[in-house]
C-alpha atoms as a PDB file:
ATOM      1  CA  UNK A   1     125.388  20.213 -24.146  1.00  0.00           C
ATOM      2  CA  UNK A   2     124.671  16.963 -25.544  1.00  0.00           C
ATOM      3  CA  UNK A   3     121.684  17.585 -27.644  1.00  0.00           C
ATOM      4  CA  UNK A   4     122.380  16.102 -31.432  1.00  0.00           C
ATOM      5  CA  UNK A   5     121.073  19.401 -32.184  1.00  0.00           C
ATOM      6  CA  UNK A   6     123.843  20.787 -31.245  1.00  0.00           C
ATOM      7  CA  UNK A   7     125.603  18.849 -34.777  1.00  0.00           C
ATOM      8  CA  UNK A   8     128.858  18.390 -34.522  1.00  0.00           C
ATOM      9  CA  UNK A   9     129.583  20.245 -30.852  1.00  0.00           C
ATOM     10  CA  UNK A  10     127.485  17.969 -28.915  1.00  0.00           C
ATOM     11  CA  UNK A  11     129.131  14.563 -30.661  1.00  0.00           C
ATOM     12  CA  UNK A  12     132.262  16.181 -29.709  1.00  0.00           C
ATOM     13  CA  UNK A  13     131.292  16.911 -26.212  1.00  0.00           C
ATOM     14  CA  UNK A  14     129.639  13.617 -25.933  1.00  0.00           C
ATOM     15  CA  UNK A  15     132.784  12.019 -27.238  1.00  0.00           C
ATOM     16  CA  UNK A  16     135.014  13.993 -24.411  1.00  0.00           C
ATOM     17  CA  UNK A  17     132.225  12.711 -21.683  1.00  0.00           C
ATOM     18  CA  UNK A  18     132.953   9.188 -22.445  1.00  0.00           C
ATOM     19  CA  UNK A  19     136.562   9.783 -22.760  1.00  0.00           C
ATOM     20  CA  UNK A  20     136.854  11.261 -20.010  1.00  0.00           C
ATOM     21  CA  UNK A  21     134.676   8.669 -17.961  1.00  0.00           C
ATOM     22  CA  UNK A  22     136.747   7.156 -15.367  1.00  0.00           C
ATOM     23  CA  UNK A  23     135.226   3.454 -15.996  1.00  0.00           C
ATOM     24  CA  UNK A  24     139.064   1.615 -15.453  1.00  0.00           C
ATOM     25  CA  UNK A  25     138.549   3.341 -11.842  1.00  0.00           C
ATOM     26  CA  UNK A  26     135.283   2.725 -11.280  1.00  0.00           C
ATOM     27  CA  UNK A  27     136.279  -1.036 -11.849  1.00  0.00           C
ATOM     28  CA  UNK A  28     139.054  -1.173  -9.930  1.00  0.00           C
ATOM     29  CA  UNK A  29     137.818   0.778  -6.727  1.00  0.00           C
ATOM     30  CA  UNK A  30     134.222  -0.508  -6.521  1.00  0.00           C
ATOM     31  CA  UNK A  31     133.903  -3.347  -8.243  1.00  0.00           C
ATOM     32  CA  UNK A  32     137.313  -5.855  -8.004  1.00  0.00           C
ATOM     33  CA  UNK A  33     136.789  -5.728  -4.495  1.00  0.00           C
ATOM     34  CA  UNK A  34     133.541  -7.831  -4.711  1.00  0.00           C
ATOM     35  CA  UNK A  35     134.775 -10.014  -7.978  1.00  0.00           C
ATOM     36  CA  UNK A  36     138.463  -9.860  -8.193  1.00  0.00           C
ATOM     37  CA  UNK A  37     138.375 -10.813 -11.929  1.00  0.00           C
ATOM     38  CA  UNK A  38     136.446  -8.121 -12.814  1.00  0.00           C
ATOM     39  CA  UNK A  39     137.063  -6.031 -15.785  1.00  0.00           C
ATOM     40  CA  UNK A  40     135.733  -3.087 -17.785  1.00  0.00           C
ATOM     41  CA  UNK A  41     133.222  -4.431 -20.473  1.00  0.00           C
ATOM     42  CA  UNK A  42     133.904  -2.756 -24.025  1.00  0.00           C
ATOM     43  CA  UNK A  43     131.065  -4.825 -25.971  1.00  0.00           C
ATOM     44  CA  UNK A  44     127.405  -2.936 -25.707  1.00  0.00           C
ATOM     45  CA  UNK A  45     125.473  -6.057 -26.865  1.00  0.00           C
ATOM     46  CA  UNK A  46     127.732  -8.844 -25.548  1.00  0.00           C
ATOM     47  CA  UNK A  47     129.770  -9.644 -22.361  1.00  0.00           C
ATOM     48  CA  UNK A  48     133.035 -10.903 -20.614  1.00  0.00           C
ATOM     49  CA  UNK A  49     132.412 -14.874 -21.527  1.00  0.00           C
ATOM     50  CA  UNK A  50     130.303 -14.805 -24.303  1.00  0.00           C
ATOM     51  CA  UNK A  51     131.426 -16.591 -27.412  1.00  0.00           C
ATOM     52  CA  UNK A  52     131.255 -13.231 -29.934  1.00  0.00           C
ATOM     53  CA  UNK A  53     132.960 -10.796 -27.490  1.00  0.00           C
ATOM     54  CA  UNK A  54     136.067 -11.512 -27.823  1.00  0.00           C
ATOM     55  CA  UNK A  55     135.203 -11.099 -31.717  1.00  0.00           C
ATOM     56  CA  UNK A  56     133.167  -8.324 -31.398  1.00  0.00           C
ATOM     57  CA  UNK A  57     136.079  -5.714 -28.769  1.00  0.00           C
ATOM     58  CA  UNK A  58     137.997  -3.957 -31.012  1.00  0.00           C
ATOM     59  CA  UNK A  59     136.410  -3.984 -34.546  1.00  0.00           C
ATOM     60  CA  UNK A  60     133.557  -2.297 -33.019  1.00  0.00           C
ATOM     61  CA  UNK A  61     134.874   1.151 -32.418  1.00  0.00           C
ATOM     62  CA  UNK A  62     135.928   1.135 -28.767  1.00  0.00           C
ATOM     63  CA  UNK A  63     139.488   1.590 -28.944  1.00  0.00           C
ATOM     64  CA  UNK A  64     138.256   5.251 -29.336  1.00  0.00           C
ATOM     65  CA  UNK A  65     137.908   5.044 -25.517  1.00  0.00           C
ATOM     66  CA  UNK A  66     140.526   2.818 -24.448  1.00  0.00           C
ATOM     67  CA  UNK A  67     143.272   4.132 -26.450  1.00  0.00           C
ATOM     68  CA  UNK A  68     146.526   5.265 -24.242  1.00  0.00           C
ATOM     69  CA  UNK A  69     146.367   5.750 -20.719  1.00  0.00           C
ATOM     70  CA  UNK A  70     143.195   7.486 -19.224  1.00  0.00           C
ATOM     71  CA  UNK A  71     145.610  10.636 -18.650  1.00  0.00           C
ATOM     72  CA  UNK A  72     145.985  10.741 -22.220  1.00  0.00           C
ATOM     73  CA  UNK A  73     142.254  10.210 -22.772  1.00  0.00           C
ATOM     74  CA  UNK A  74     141.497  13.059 -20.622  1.00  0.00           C
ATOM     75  CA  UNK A  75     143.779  15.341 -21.922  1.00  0.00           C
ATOM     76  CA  UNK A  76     141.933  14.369 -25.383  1.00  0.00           C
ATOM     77  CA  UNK A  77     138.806  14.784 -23.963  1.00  0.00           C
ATOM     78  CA  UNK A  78     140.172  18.695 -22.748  1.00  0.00           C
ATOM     79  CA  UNK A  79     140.808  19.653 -26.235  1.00  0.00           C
ATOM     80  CA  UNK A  80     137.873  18.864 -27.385  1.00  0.00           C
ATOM     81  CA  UNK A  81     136.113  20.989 -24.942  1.00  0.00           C
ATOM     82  CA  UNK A  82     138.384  23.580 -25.400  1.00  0.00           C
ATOM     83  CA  UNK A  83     137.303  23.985 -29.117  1.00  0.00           C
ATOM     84  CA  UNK A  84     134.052  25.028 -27.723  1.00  0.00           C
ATOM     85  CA  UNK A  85     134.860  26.918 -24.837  1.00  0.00           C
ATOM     86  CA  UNK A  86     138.668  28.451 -25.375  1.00  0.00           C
ATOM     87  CA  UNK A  87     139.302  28.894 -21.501  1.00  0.00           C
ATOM     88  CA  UNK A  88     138.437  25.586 -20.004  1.00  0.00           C
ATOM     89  CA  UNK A  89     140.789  23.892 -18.059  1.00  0.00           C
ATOM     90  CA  UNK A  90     140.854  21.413 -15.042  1.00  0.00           C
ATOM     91  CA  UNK A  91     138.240  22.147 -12.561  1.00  0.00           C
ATOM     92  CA  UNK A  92     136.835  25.105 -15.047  1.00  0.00           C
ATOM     93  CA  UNK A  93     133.527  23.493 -14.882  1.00  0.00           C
ATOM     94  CA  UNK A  94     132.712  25.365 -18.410  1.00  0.00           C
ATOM     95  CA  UNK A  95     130.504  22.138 -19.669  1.00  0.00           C
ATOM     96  CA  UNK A  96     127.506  21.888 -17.173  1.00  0.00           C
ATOM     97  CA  UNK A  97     125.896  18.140 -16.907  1.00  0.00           C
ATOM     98  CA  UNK A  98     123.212  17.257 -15.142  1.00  0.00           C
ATOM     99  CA  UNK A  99     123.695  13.073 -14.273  1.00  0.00           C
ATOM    100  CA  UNK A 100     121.156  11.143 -13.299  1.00  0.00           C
ATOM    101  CA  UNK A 101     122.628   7.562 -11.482  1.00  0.00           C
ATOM    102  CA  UNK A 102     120.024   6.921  -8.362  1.00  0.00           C
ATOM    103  CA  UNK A 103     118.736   6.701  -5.324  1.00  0.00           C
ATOM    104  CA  UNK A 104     121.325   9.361  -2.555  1.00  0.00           C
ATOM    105  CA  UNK A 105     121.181   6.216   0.013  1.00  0.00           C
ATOM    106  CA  UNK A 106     122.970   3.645  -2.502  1.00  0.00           C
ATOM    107  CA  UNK A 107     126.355   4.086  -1.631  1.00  0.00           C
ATOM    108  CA  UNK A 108     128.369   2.011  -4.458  1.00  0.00           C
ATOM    109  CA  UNK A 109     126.254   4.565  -6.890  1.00  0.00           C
ATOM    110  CA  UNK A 110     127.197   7.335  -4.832  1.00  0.00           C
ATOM    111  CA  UNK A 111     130.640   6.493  -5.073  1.00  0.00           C
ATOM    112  CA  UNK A 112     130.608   5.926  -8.816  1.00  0.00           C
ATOM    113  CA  UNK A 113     129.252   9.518  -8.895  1.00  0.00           C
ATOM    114  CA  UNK A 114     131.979  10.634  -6.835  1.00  0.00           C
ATOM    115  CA  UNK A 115     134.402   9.263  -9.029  1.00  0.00           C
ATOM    116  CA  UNK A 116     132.562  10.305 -11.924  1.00  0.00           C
ATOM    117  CA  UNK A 117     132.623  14.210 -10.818  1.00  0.00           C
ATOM    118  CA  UNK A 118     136.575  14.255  -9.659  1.00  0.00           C
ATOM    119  CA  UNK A 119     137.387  12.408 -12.761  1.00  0.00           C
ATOM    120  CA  UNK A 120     135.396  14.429 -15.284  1.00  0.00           C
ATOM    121  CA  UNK A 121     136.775  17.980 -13.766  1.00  0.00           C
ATOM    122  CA  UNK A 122     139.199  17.329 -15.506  1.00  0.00           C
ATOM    123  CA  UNK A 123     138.393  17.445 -18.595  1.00  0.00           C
ATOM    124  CA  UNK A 124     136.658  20.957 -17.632  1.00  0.00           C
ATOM    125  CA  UNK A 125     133.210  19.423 -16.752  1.00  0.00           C
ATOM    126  CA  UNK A 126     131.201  20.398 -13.966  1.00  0.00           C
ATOM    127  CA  UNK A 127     129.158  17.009 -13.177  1.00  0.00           C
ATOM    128  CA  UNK A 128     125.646  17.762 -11.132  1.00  0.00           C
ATOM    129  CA  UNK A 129     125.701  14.425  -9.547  1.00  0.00           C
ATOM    130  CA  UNK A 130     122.682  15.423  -6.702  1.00  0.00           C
ATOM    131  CA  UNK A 131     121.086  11.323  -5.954  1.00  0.00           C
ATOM    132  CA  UNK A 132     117.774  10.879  -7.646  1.00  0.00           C
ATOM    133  CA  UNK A 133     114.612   9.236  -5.345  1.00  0.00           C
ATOM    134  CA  UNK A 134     112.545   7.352  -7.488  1.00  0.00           C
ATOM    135  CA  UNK A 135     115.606   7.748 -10.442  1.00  0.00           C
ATOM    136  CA  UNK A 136     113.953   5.526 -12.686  1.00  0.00           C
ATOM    137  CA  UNK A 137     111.325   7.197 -13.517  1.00  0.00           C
ATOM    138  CA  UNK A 138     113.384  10.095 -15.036  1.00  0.00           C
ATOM    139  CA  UNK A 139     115.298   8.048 -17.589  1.00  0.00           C
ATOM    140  CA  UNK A 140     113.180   9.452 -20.245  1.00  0.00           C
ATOM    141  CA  UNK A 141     113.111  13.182 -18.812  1.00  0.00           C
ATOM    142  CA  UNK A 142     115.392  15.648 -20.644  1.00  0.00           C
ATOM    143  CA  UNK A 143     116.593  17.748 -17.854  1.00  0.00           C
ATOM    144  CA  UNK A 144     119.070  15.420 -17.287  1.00  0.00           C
ATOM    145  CA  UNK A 145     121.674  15.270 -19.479  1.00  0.00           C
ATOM    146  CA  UNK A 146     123.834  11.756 -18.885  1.00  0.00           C
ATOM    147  CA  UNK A 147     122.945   8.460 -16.700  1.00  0.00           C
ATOM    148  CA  UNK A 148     124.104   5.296 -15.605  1.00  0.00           C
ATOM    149  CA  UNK A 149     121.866   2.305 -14.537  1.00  0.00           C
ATOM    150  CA  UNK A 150     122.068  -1.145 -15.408  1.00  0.00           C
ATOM    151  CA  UNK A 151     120.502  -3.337 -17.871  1.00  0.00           C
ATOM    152  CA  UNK A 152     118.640  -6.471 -16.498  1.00  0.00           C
ATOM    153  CA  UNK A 153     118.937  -8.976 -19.654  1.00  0.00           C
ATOM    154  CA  UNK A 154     115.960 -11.109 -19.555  1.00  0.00           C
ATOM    155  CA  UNK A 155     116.716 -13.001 -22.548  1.00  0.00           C
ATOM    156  CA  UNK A 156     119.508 -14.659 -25.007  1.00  0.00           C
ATOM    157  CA  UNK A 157     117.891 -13.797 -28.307  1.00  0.00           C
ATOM    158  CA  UNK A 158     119.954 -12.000 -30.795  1.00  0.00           C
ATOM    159  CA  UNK A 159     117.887  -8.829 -30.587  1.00  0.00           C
ATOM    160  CA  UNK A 160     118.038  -8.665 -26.613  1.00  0.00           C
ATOM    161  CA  UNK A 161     119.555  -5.148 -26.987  1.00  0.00           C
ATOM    162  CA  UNK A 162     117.471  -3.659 -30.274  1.00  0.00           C
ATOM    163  CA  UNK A 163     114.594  -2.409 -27.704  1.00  0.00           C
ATOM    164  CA  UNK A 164     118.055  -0.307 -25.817  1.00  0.00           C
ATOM    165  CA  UNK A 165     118.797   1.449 -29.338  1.00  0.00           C
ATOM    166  CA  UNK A 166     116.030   1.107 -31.877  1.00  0.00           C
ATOM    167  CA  UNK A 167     114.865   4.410 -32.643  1.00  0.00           C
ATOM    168  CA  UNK A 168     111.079   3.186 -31.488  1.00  0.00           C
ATOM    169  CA  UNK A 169     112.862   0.814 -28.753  1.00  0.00           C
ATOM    170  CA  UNK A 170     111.103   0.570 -25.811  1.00  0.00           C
ATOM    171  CA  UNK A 171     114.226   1.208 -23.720  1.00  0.00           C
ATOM    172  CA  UNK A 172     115.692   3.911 -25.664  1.00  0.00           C
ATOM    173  CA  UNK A 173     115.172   6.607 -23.445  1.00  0.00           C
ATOM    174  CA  UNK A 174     117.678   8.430 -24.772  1.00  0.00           C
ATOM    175  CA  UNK A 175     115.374   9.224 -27.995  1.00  0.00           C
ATOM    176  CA  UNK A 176     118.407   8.141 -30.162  1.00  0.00           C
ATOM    177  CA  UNK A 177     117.816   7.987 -33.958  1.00  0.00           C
ATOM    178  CA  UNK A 178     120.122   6.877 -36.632  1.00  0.00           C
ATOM    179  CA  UNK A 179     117.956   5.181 -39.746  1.00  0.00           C
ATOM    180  CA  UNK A 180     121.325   3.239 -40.611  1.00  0.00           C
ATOM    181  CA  UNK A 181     121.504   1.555 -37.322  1.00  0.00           C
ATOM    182  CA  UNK A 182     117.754   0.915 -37.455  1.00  0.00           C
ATOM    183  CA  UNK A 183     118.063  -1.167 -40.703  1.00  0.00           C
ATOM    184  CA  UNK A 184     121.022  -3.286 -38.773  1.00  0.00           C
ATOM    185  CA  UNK A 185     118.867  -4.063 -35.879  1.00  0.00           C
ATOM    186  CA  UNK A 186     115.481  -4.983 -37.788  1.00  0.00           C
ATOM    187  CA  UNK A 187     118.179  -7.411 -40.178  1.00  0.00           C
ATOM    188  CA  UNK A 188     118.414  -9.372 -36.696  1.00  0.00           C
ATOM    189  CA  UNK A 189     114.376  -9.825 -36.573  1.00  0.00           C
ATOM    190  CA  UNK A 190     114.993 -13.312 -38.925  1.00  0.00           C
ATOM    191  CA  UNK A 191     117.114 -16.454 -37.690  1.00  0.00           C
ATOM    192  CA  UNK A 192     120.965 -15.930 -38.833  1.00  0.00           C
ATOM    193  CA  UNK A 193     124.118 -17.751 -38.157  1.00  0.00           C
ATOM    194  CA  UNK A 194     126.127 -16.879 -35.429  1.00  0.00           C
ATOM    195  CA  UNK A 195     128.705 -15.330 -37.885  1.00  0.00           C
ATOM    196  CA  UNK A 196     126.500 -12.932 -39.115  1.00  0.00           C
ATOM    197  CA  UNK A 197     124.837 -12.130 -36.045  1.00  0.00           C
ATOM    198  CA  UNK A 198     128.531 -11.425 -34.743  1.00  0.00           C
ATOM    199  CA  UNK A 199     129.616  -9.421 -38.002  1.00  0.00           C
ATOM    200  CA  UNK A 200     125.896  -6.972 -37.914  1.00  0.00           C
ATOM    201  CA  UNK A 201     126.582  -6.365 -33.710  1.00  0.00           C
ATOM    202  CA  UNK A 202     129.628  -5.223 -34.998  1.00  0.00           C
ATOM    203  CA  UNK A 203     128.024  -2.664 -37.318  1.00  0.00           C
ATOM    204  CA  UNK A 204     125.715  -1.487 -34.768  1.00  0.00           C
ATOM    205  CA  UNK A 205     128.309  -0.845 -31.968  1.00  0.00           C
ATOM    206  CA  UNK A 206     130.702   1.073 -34.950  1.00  0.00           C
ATOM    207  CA  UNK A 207     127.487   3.185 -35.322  1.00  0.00           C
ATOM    208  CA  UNK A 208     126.978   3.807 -31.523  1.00  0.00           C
ATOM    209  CA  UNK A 209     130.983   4.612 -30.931  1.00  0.00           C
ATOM    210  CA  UNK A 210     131.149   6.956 -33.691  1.00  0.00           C
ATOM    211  CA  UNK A 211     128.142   8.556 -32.426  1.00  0.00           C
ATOM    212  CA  UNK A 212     129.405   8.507 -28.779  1.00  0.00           C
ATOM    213  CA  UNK A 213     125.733   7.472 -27.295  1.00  0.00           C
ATOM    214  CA  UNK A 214     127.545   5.446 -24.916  1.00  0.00           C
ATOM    215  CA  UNK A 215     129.454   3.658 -23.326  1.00  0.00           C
ATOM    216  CA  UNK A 216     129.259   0.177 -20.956  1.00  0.00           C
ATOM    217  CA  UNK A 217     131.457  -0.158 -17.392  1.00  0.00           C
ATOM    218  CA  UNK A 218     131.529  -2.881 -16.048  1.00  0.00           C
ATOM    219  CA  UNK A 219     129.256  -6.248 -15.711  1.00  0.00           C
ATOM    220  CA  UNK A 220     127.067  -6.334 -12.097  1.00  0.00           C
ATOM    221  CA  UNK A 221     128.902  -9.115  -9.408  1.00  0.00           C
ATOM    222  CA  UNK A 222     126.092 -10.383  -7.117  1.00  0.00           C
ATOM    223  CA  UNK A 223     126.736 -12.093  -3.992  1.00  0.00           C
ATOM    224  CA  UNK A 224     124.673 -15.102  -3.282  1.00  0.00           C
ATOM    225  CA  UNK A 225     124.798 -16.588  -0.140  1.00  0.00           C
ATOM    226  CA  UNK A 226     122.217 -19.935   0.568  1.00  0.00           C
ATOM    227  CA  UNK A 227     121.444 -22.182   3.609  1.00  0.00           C
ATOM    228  CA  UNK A 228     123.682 -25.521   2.232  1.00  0.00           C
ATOM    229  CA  UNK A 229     120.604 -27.536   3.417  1.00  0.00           C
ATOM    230  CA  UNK A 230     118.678 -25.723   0.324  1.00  0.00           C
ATOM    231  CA  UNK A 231     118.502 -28.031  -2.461  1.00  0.00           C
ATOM    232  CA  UNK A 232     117.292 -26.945  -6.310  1.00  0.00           C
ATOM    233  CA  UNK A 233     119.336 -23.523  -5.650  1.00  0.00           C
ATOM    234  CA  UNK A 234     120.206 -22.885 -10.008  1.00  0.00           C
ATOM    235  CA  UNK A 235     122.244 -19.316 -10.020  1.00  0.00           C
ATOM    236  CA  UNK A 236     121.146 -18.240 -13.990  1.00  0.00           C
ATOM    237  CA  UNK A 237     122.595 -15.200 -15.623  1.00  0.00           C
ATOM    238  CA  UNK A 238     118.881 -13.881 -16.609  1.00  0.00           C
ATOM    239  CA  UNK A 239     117.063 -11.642 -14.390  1.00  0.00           C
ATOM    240  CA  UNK A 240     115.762 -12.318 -12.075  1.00  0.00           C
ATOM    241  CA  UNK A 241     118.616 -14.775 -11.390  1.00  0.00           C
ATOM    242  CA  UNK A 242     119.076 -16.547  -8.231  1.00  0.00           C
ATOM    243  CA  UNK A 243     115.095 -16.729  -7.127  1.00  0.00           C
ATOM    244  CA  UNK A 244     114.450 -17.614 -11.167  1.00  0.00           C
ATOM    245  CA  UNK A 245     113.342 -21.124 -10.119  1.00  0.00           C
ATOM    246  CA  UNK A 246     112.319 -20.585  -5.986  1.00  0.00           C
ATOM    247  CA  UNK A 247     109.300 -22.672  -6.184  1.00  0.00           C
ATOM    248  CA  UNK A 248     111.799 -25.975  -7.098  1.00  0.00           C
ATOM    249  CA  UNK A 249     113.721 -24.969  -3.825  1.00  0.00           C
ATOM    250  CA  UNK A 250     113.063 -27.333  -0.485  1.00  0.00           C
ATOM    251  CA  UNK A 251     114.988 -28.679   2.339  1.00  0.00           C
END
């Protein structure tokens, strides 16, 4: 239902996924309970605590999807399915999606899914959210027709997230392809300032909202726990974070 084939139906359907996405819950129930300062991350290239997100939320599209109360986004979200298929309603299940999210025996997944499903009834989707063994490997495959998975940034270079979104990315498994937001991301191949670094991220996430591609949730807590005899124990925020630097660990 998705397909930008589709033209203008799919973007609208895509749009009424994401509004309809229940990410303040998914926050609230799964995640706040492990970080209590938690929140729902509306930056696709930057996060909670970096210096251009603050800049970045807002002028990049987003309040698209944060707009109003998420009853009112849902009701949205119904009435744009409803242009496509007159008799939907909550729990109509007239839009079919297929989700891929992971393996069946990772319960904080499997209760995103859950959430996910209830939340996106709705809005008169029926969400397929059957666990995945061996999920990655289908990221690419098109008989799926949404996902959620994390990213694991390995780097702080101002192209970290072109590979995610390039239309010859490595990551873009979606197959996404939009020549305008091509030309942003190879502008950030050359050194820039910070300001203009900030002011092009913008551009690209403007392009991505529009285009309802998607969406982020919420940034991963971890839980480390160490022996306090350990010594050399550096927590980074790269992957693959706390064992980055295990061989300058000792007693």
């Amino acid at each position: 239902p998705f397909a930008a084939s589709s033209g203008q139906k799919g973007k609208d359907l895509r749009t009424a996924f994401l509004l309809a996405y229940p990410r303040e819950e998914i926050v609230e129930k799964l995640i706040k309970p492990i970080n209590s300062s938690a929140t729902v991350v509306n930056s696709l290239f930057t996060l909670p605590g970096e210096a251009a997100y603050s800049k970045i939320v807002g002028p990049n599209g987003v309040s698209k999807y944060t707009a109003g109360t998420q009853e009112k986004r849902t009701a949205t979200a119904l009435a744009l399915v409803k242009k496509y298929y007159p008799t939907a309603k909550a729990g109509s299940g007239s839009v079919k999606v297929k989700l891929l999210w992971g393996q069946p025996n990772n319960s904080r997944r499997a209760s995103e899914a859950a959430l996910v499903k209830a939340a996106l009834a709705k809005a008169g989707f029926d969400v397929n959210t059957t666990g995945t063994s061996g999920w990655s490997g289908f990221l690419d495959d098109n008989s799926f027709d949404a996902q959620f998975f994390a990213w694991c940034p390995s780097s702080v270079t101002q192209t970290g997230t072109n590979a995610n979104f390039q239309s010859d990315g490595g990551n873009n498994f979606l197959g996404y392809d939009n020549p305008a937001l091509d030309k942003i991301l190879h502008s950030l191949e050359v050194k820039l300032p910070d300001a203009q670094i900030t002011a092009k991220y913008i551009q690209a996430e403007r392009l991505l909202m529009a285009d309802a591609i998607s969406l982020p949730i919420f940034a991963h807590p971890a839980a480390t726990a160490v022996n306090s005899d350990l010594v050399g124990v550096k927590p980074a925020p790269l992957t693959p974070n706390l064992v980055w630097n295990y061989w300058e660990w000792h007693y």
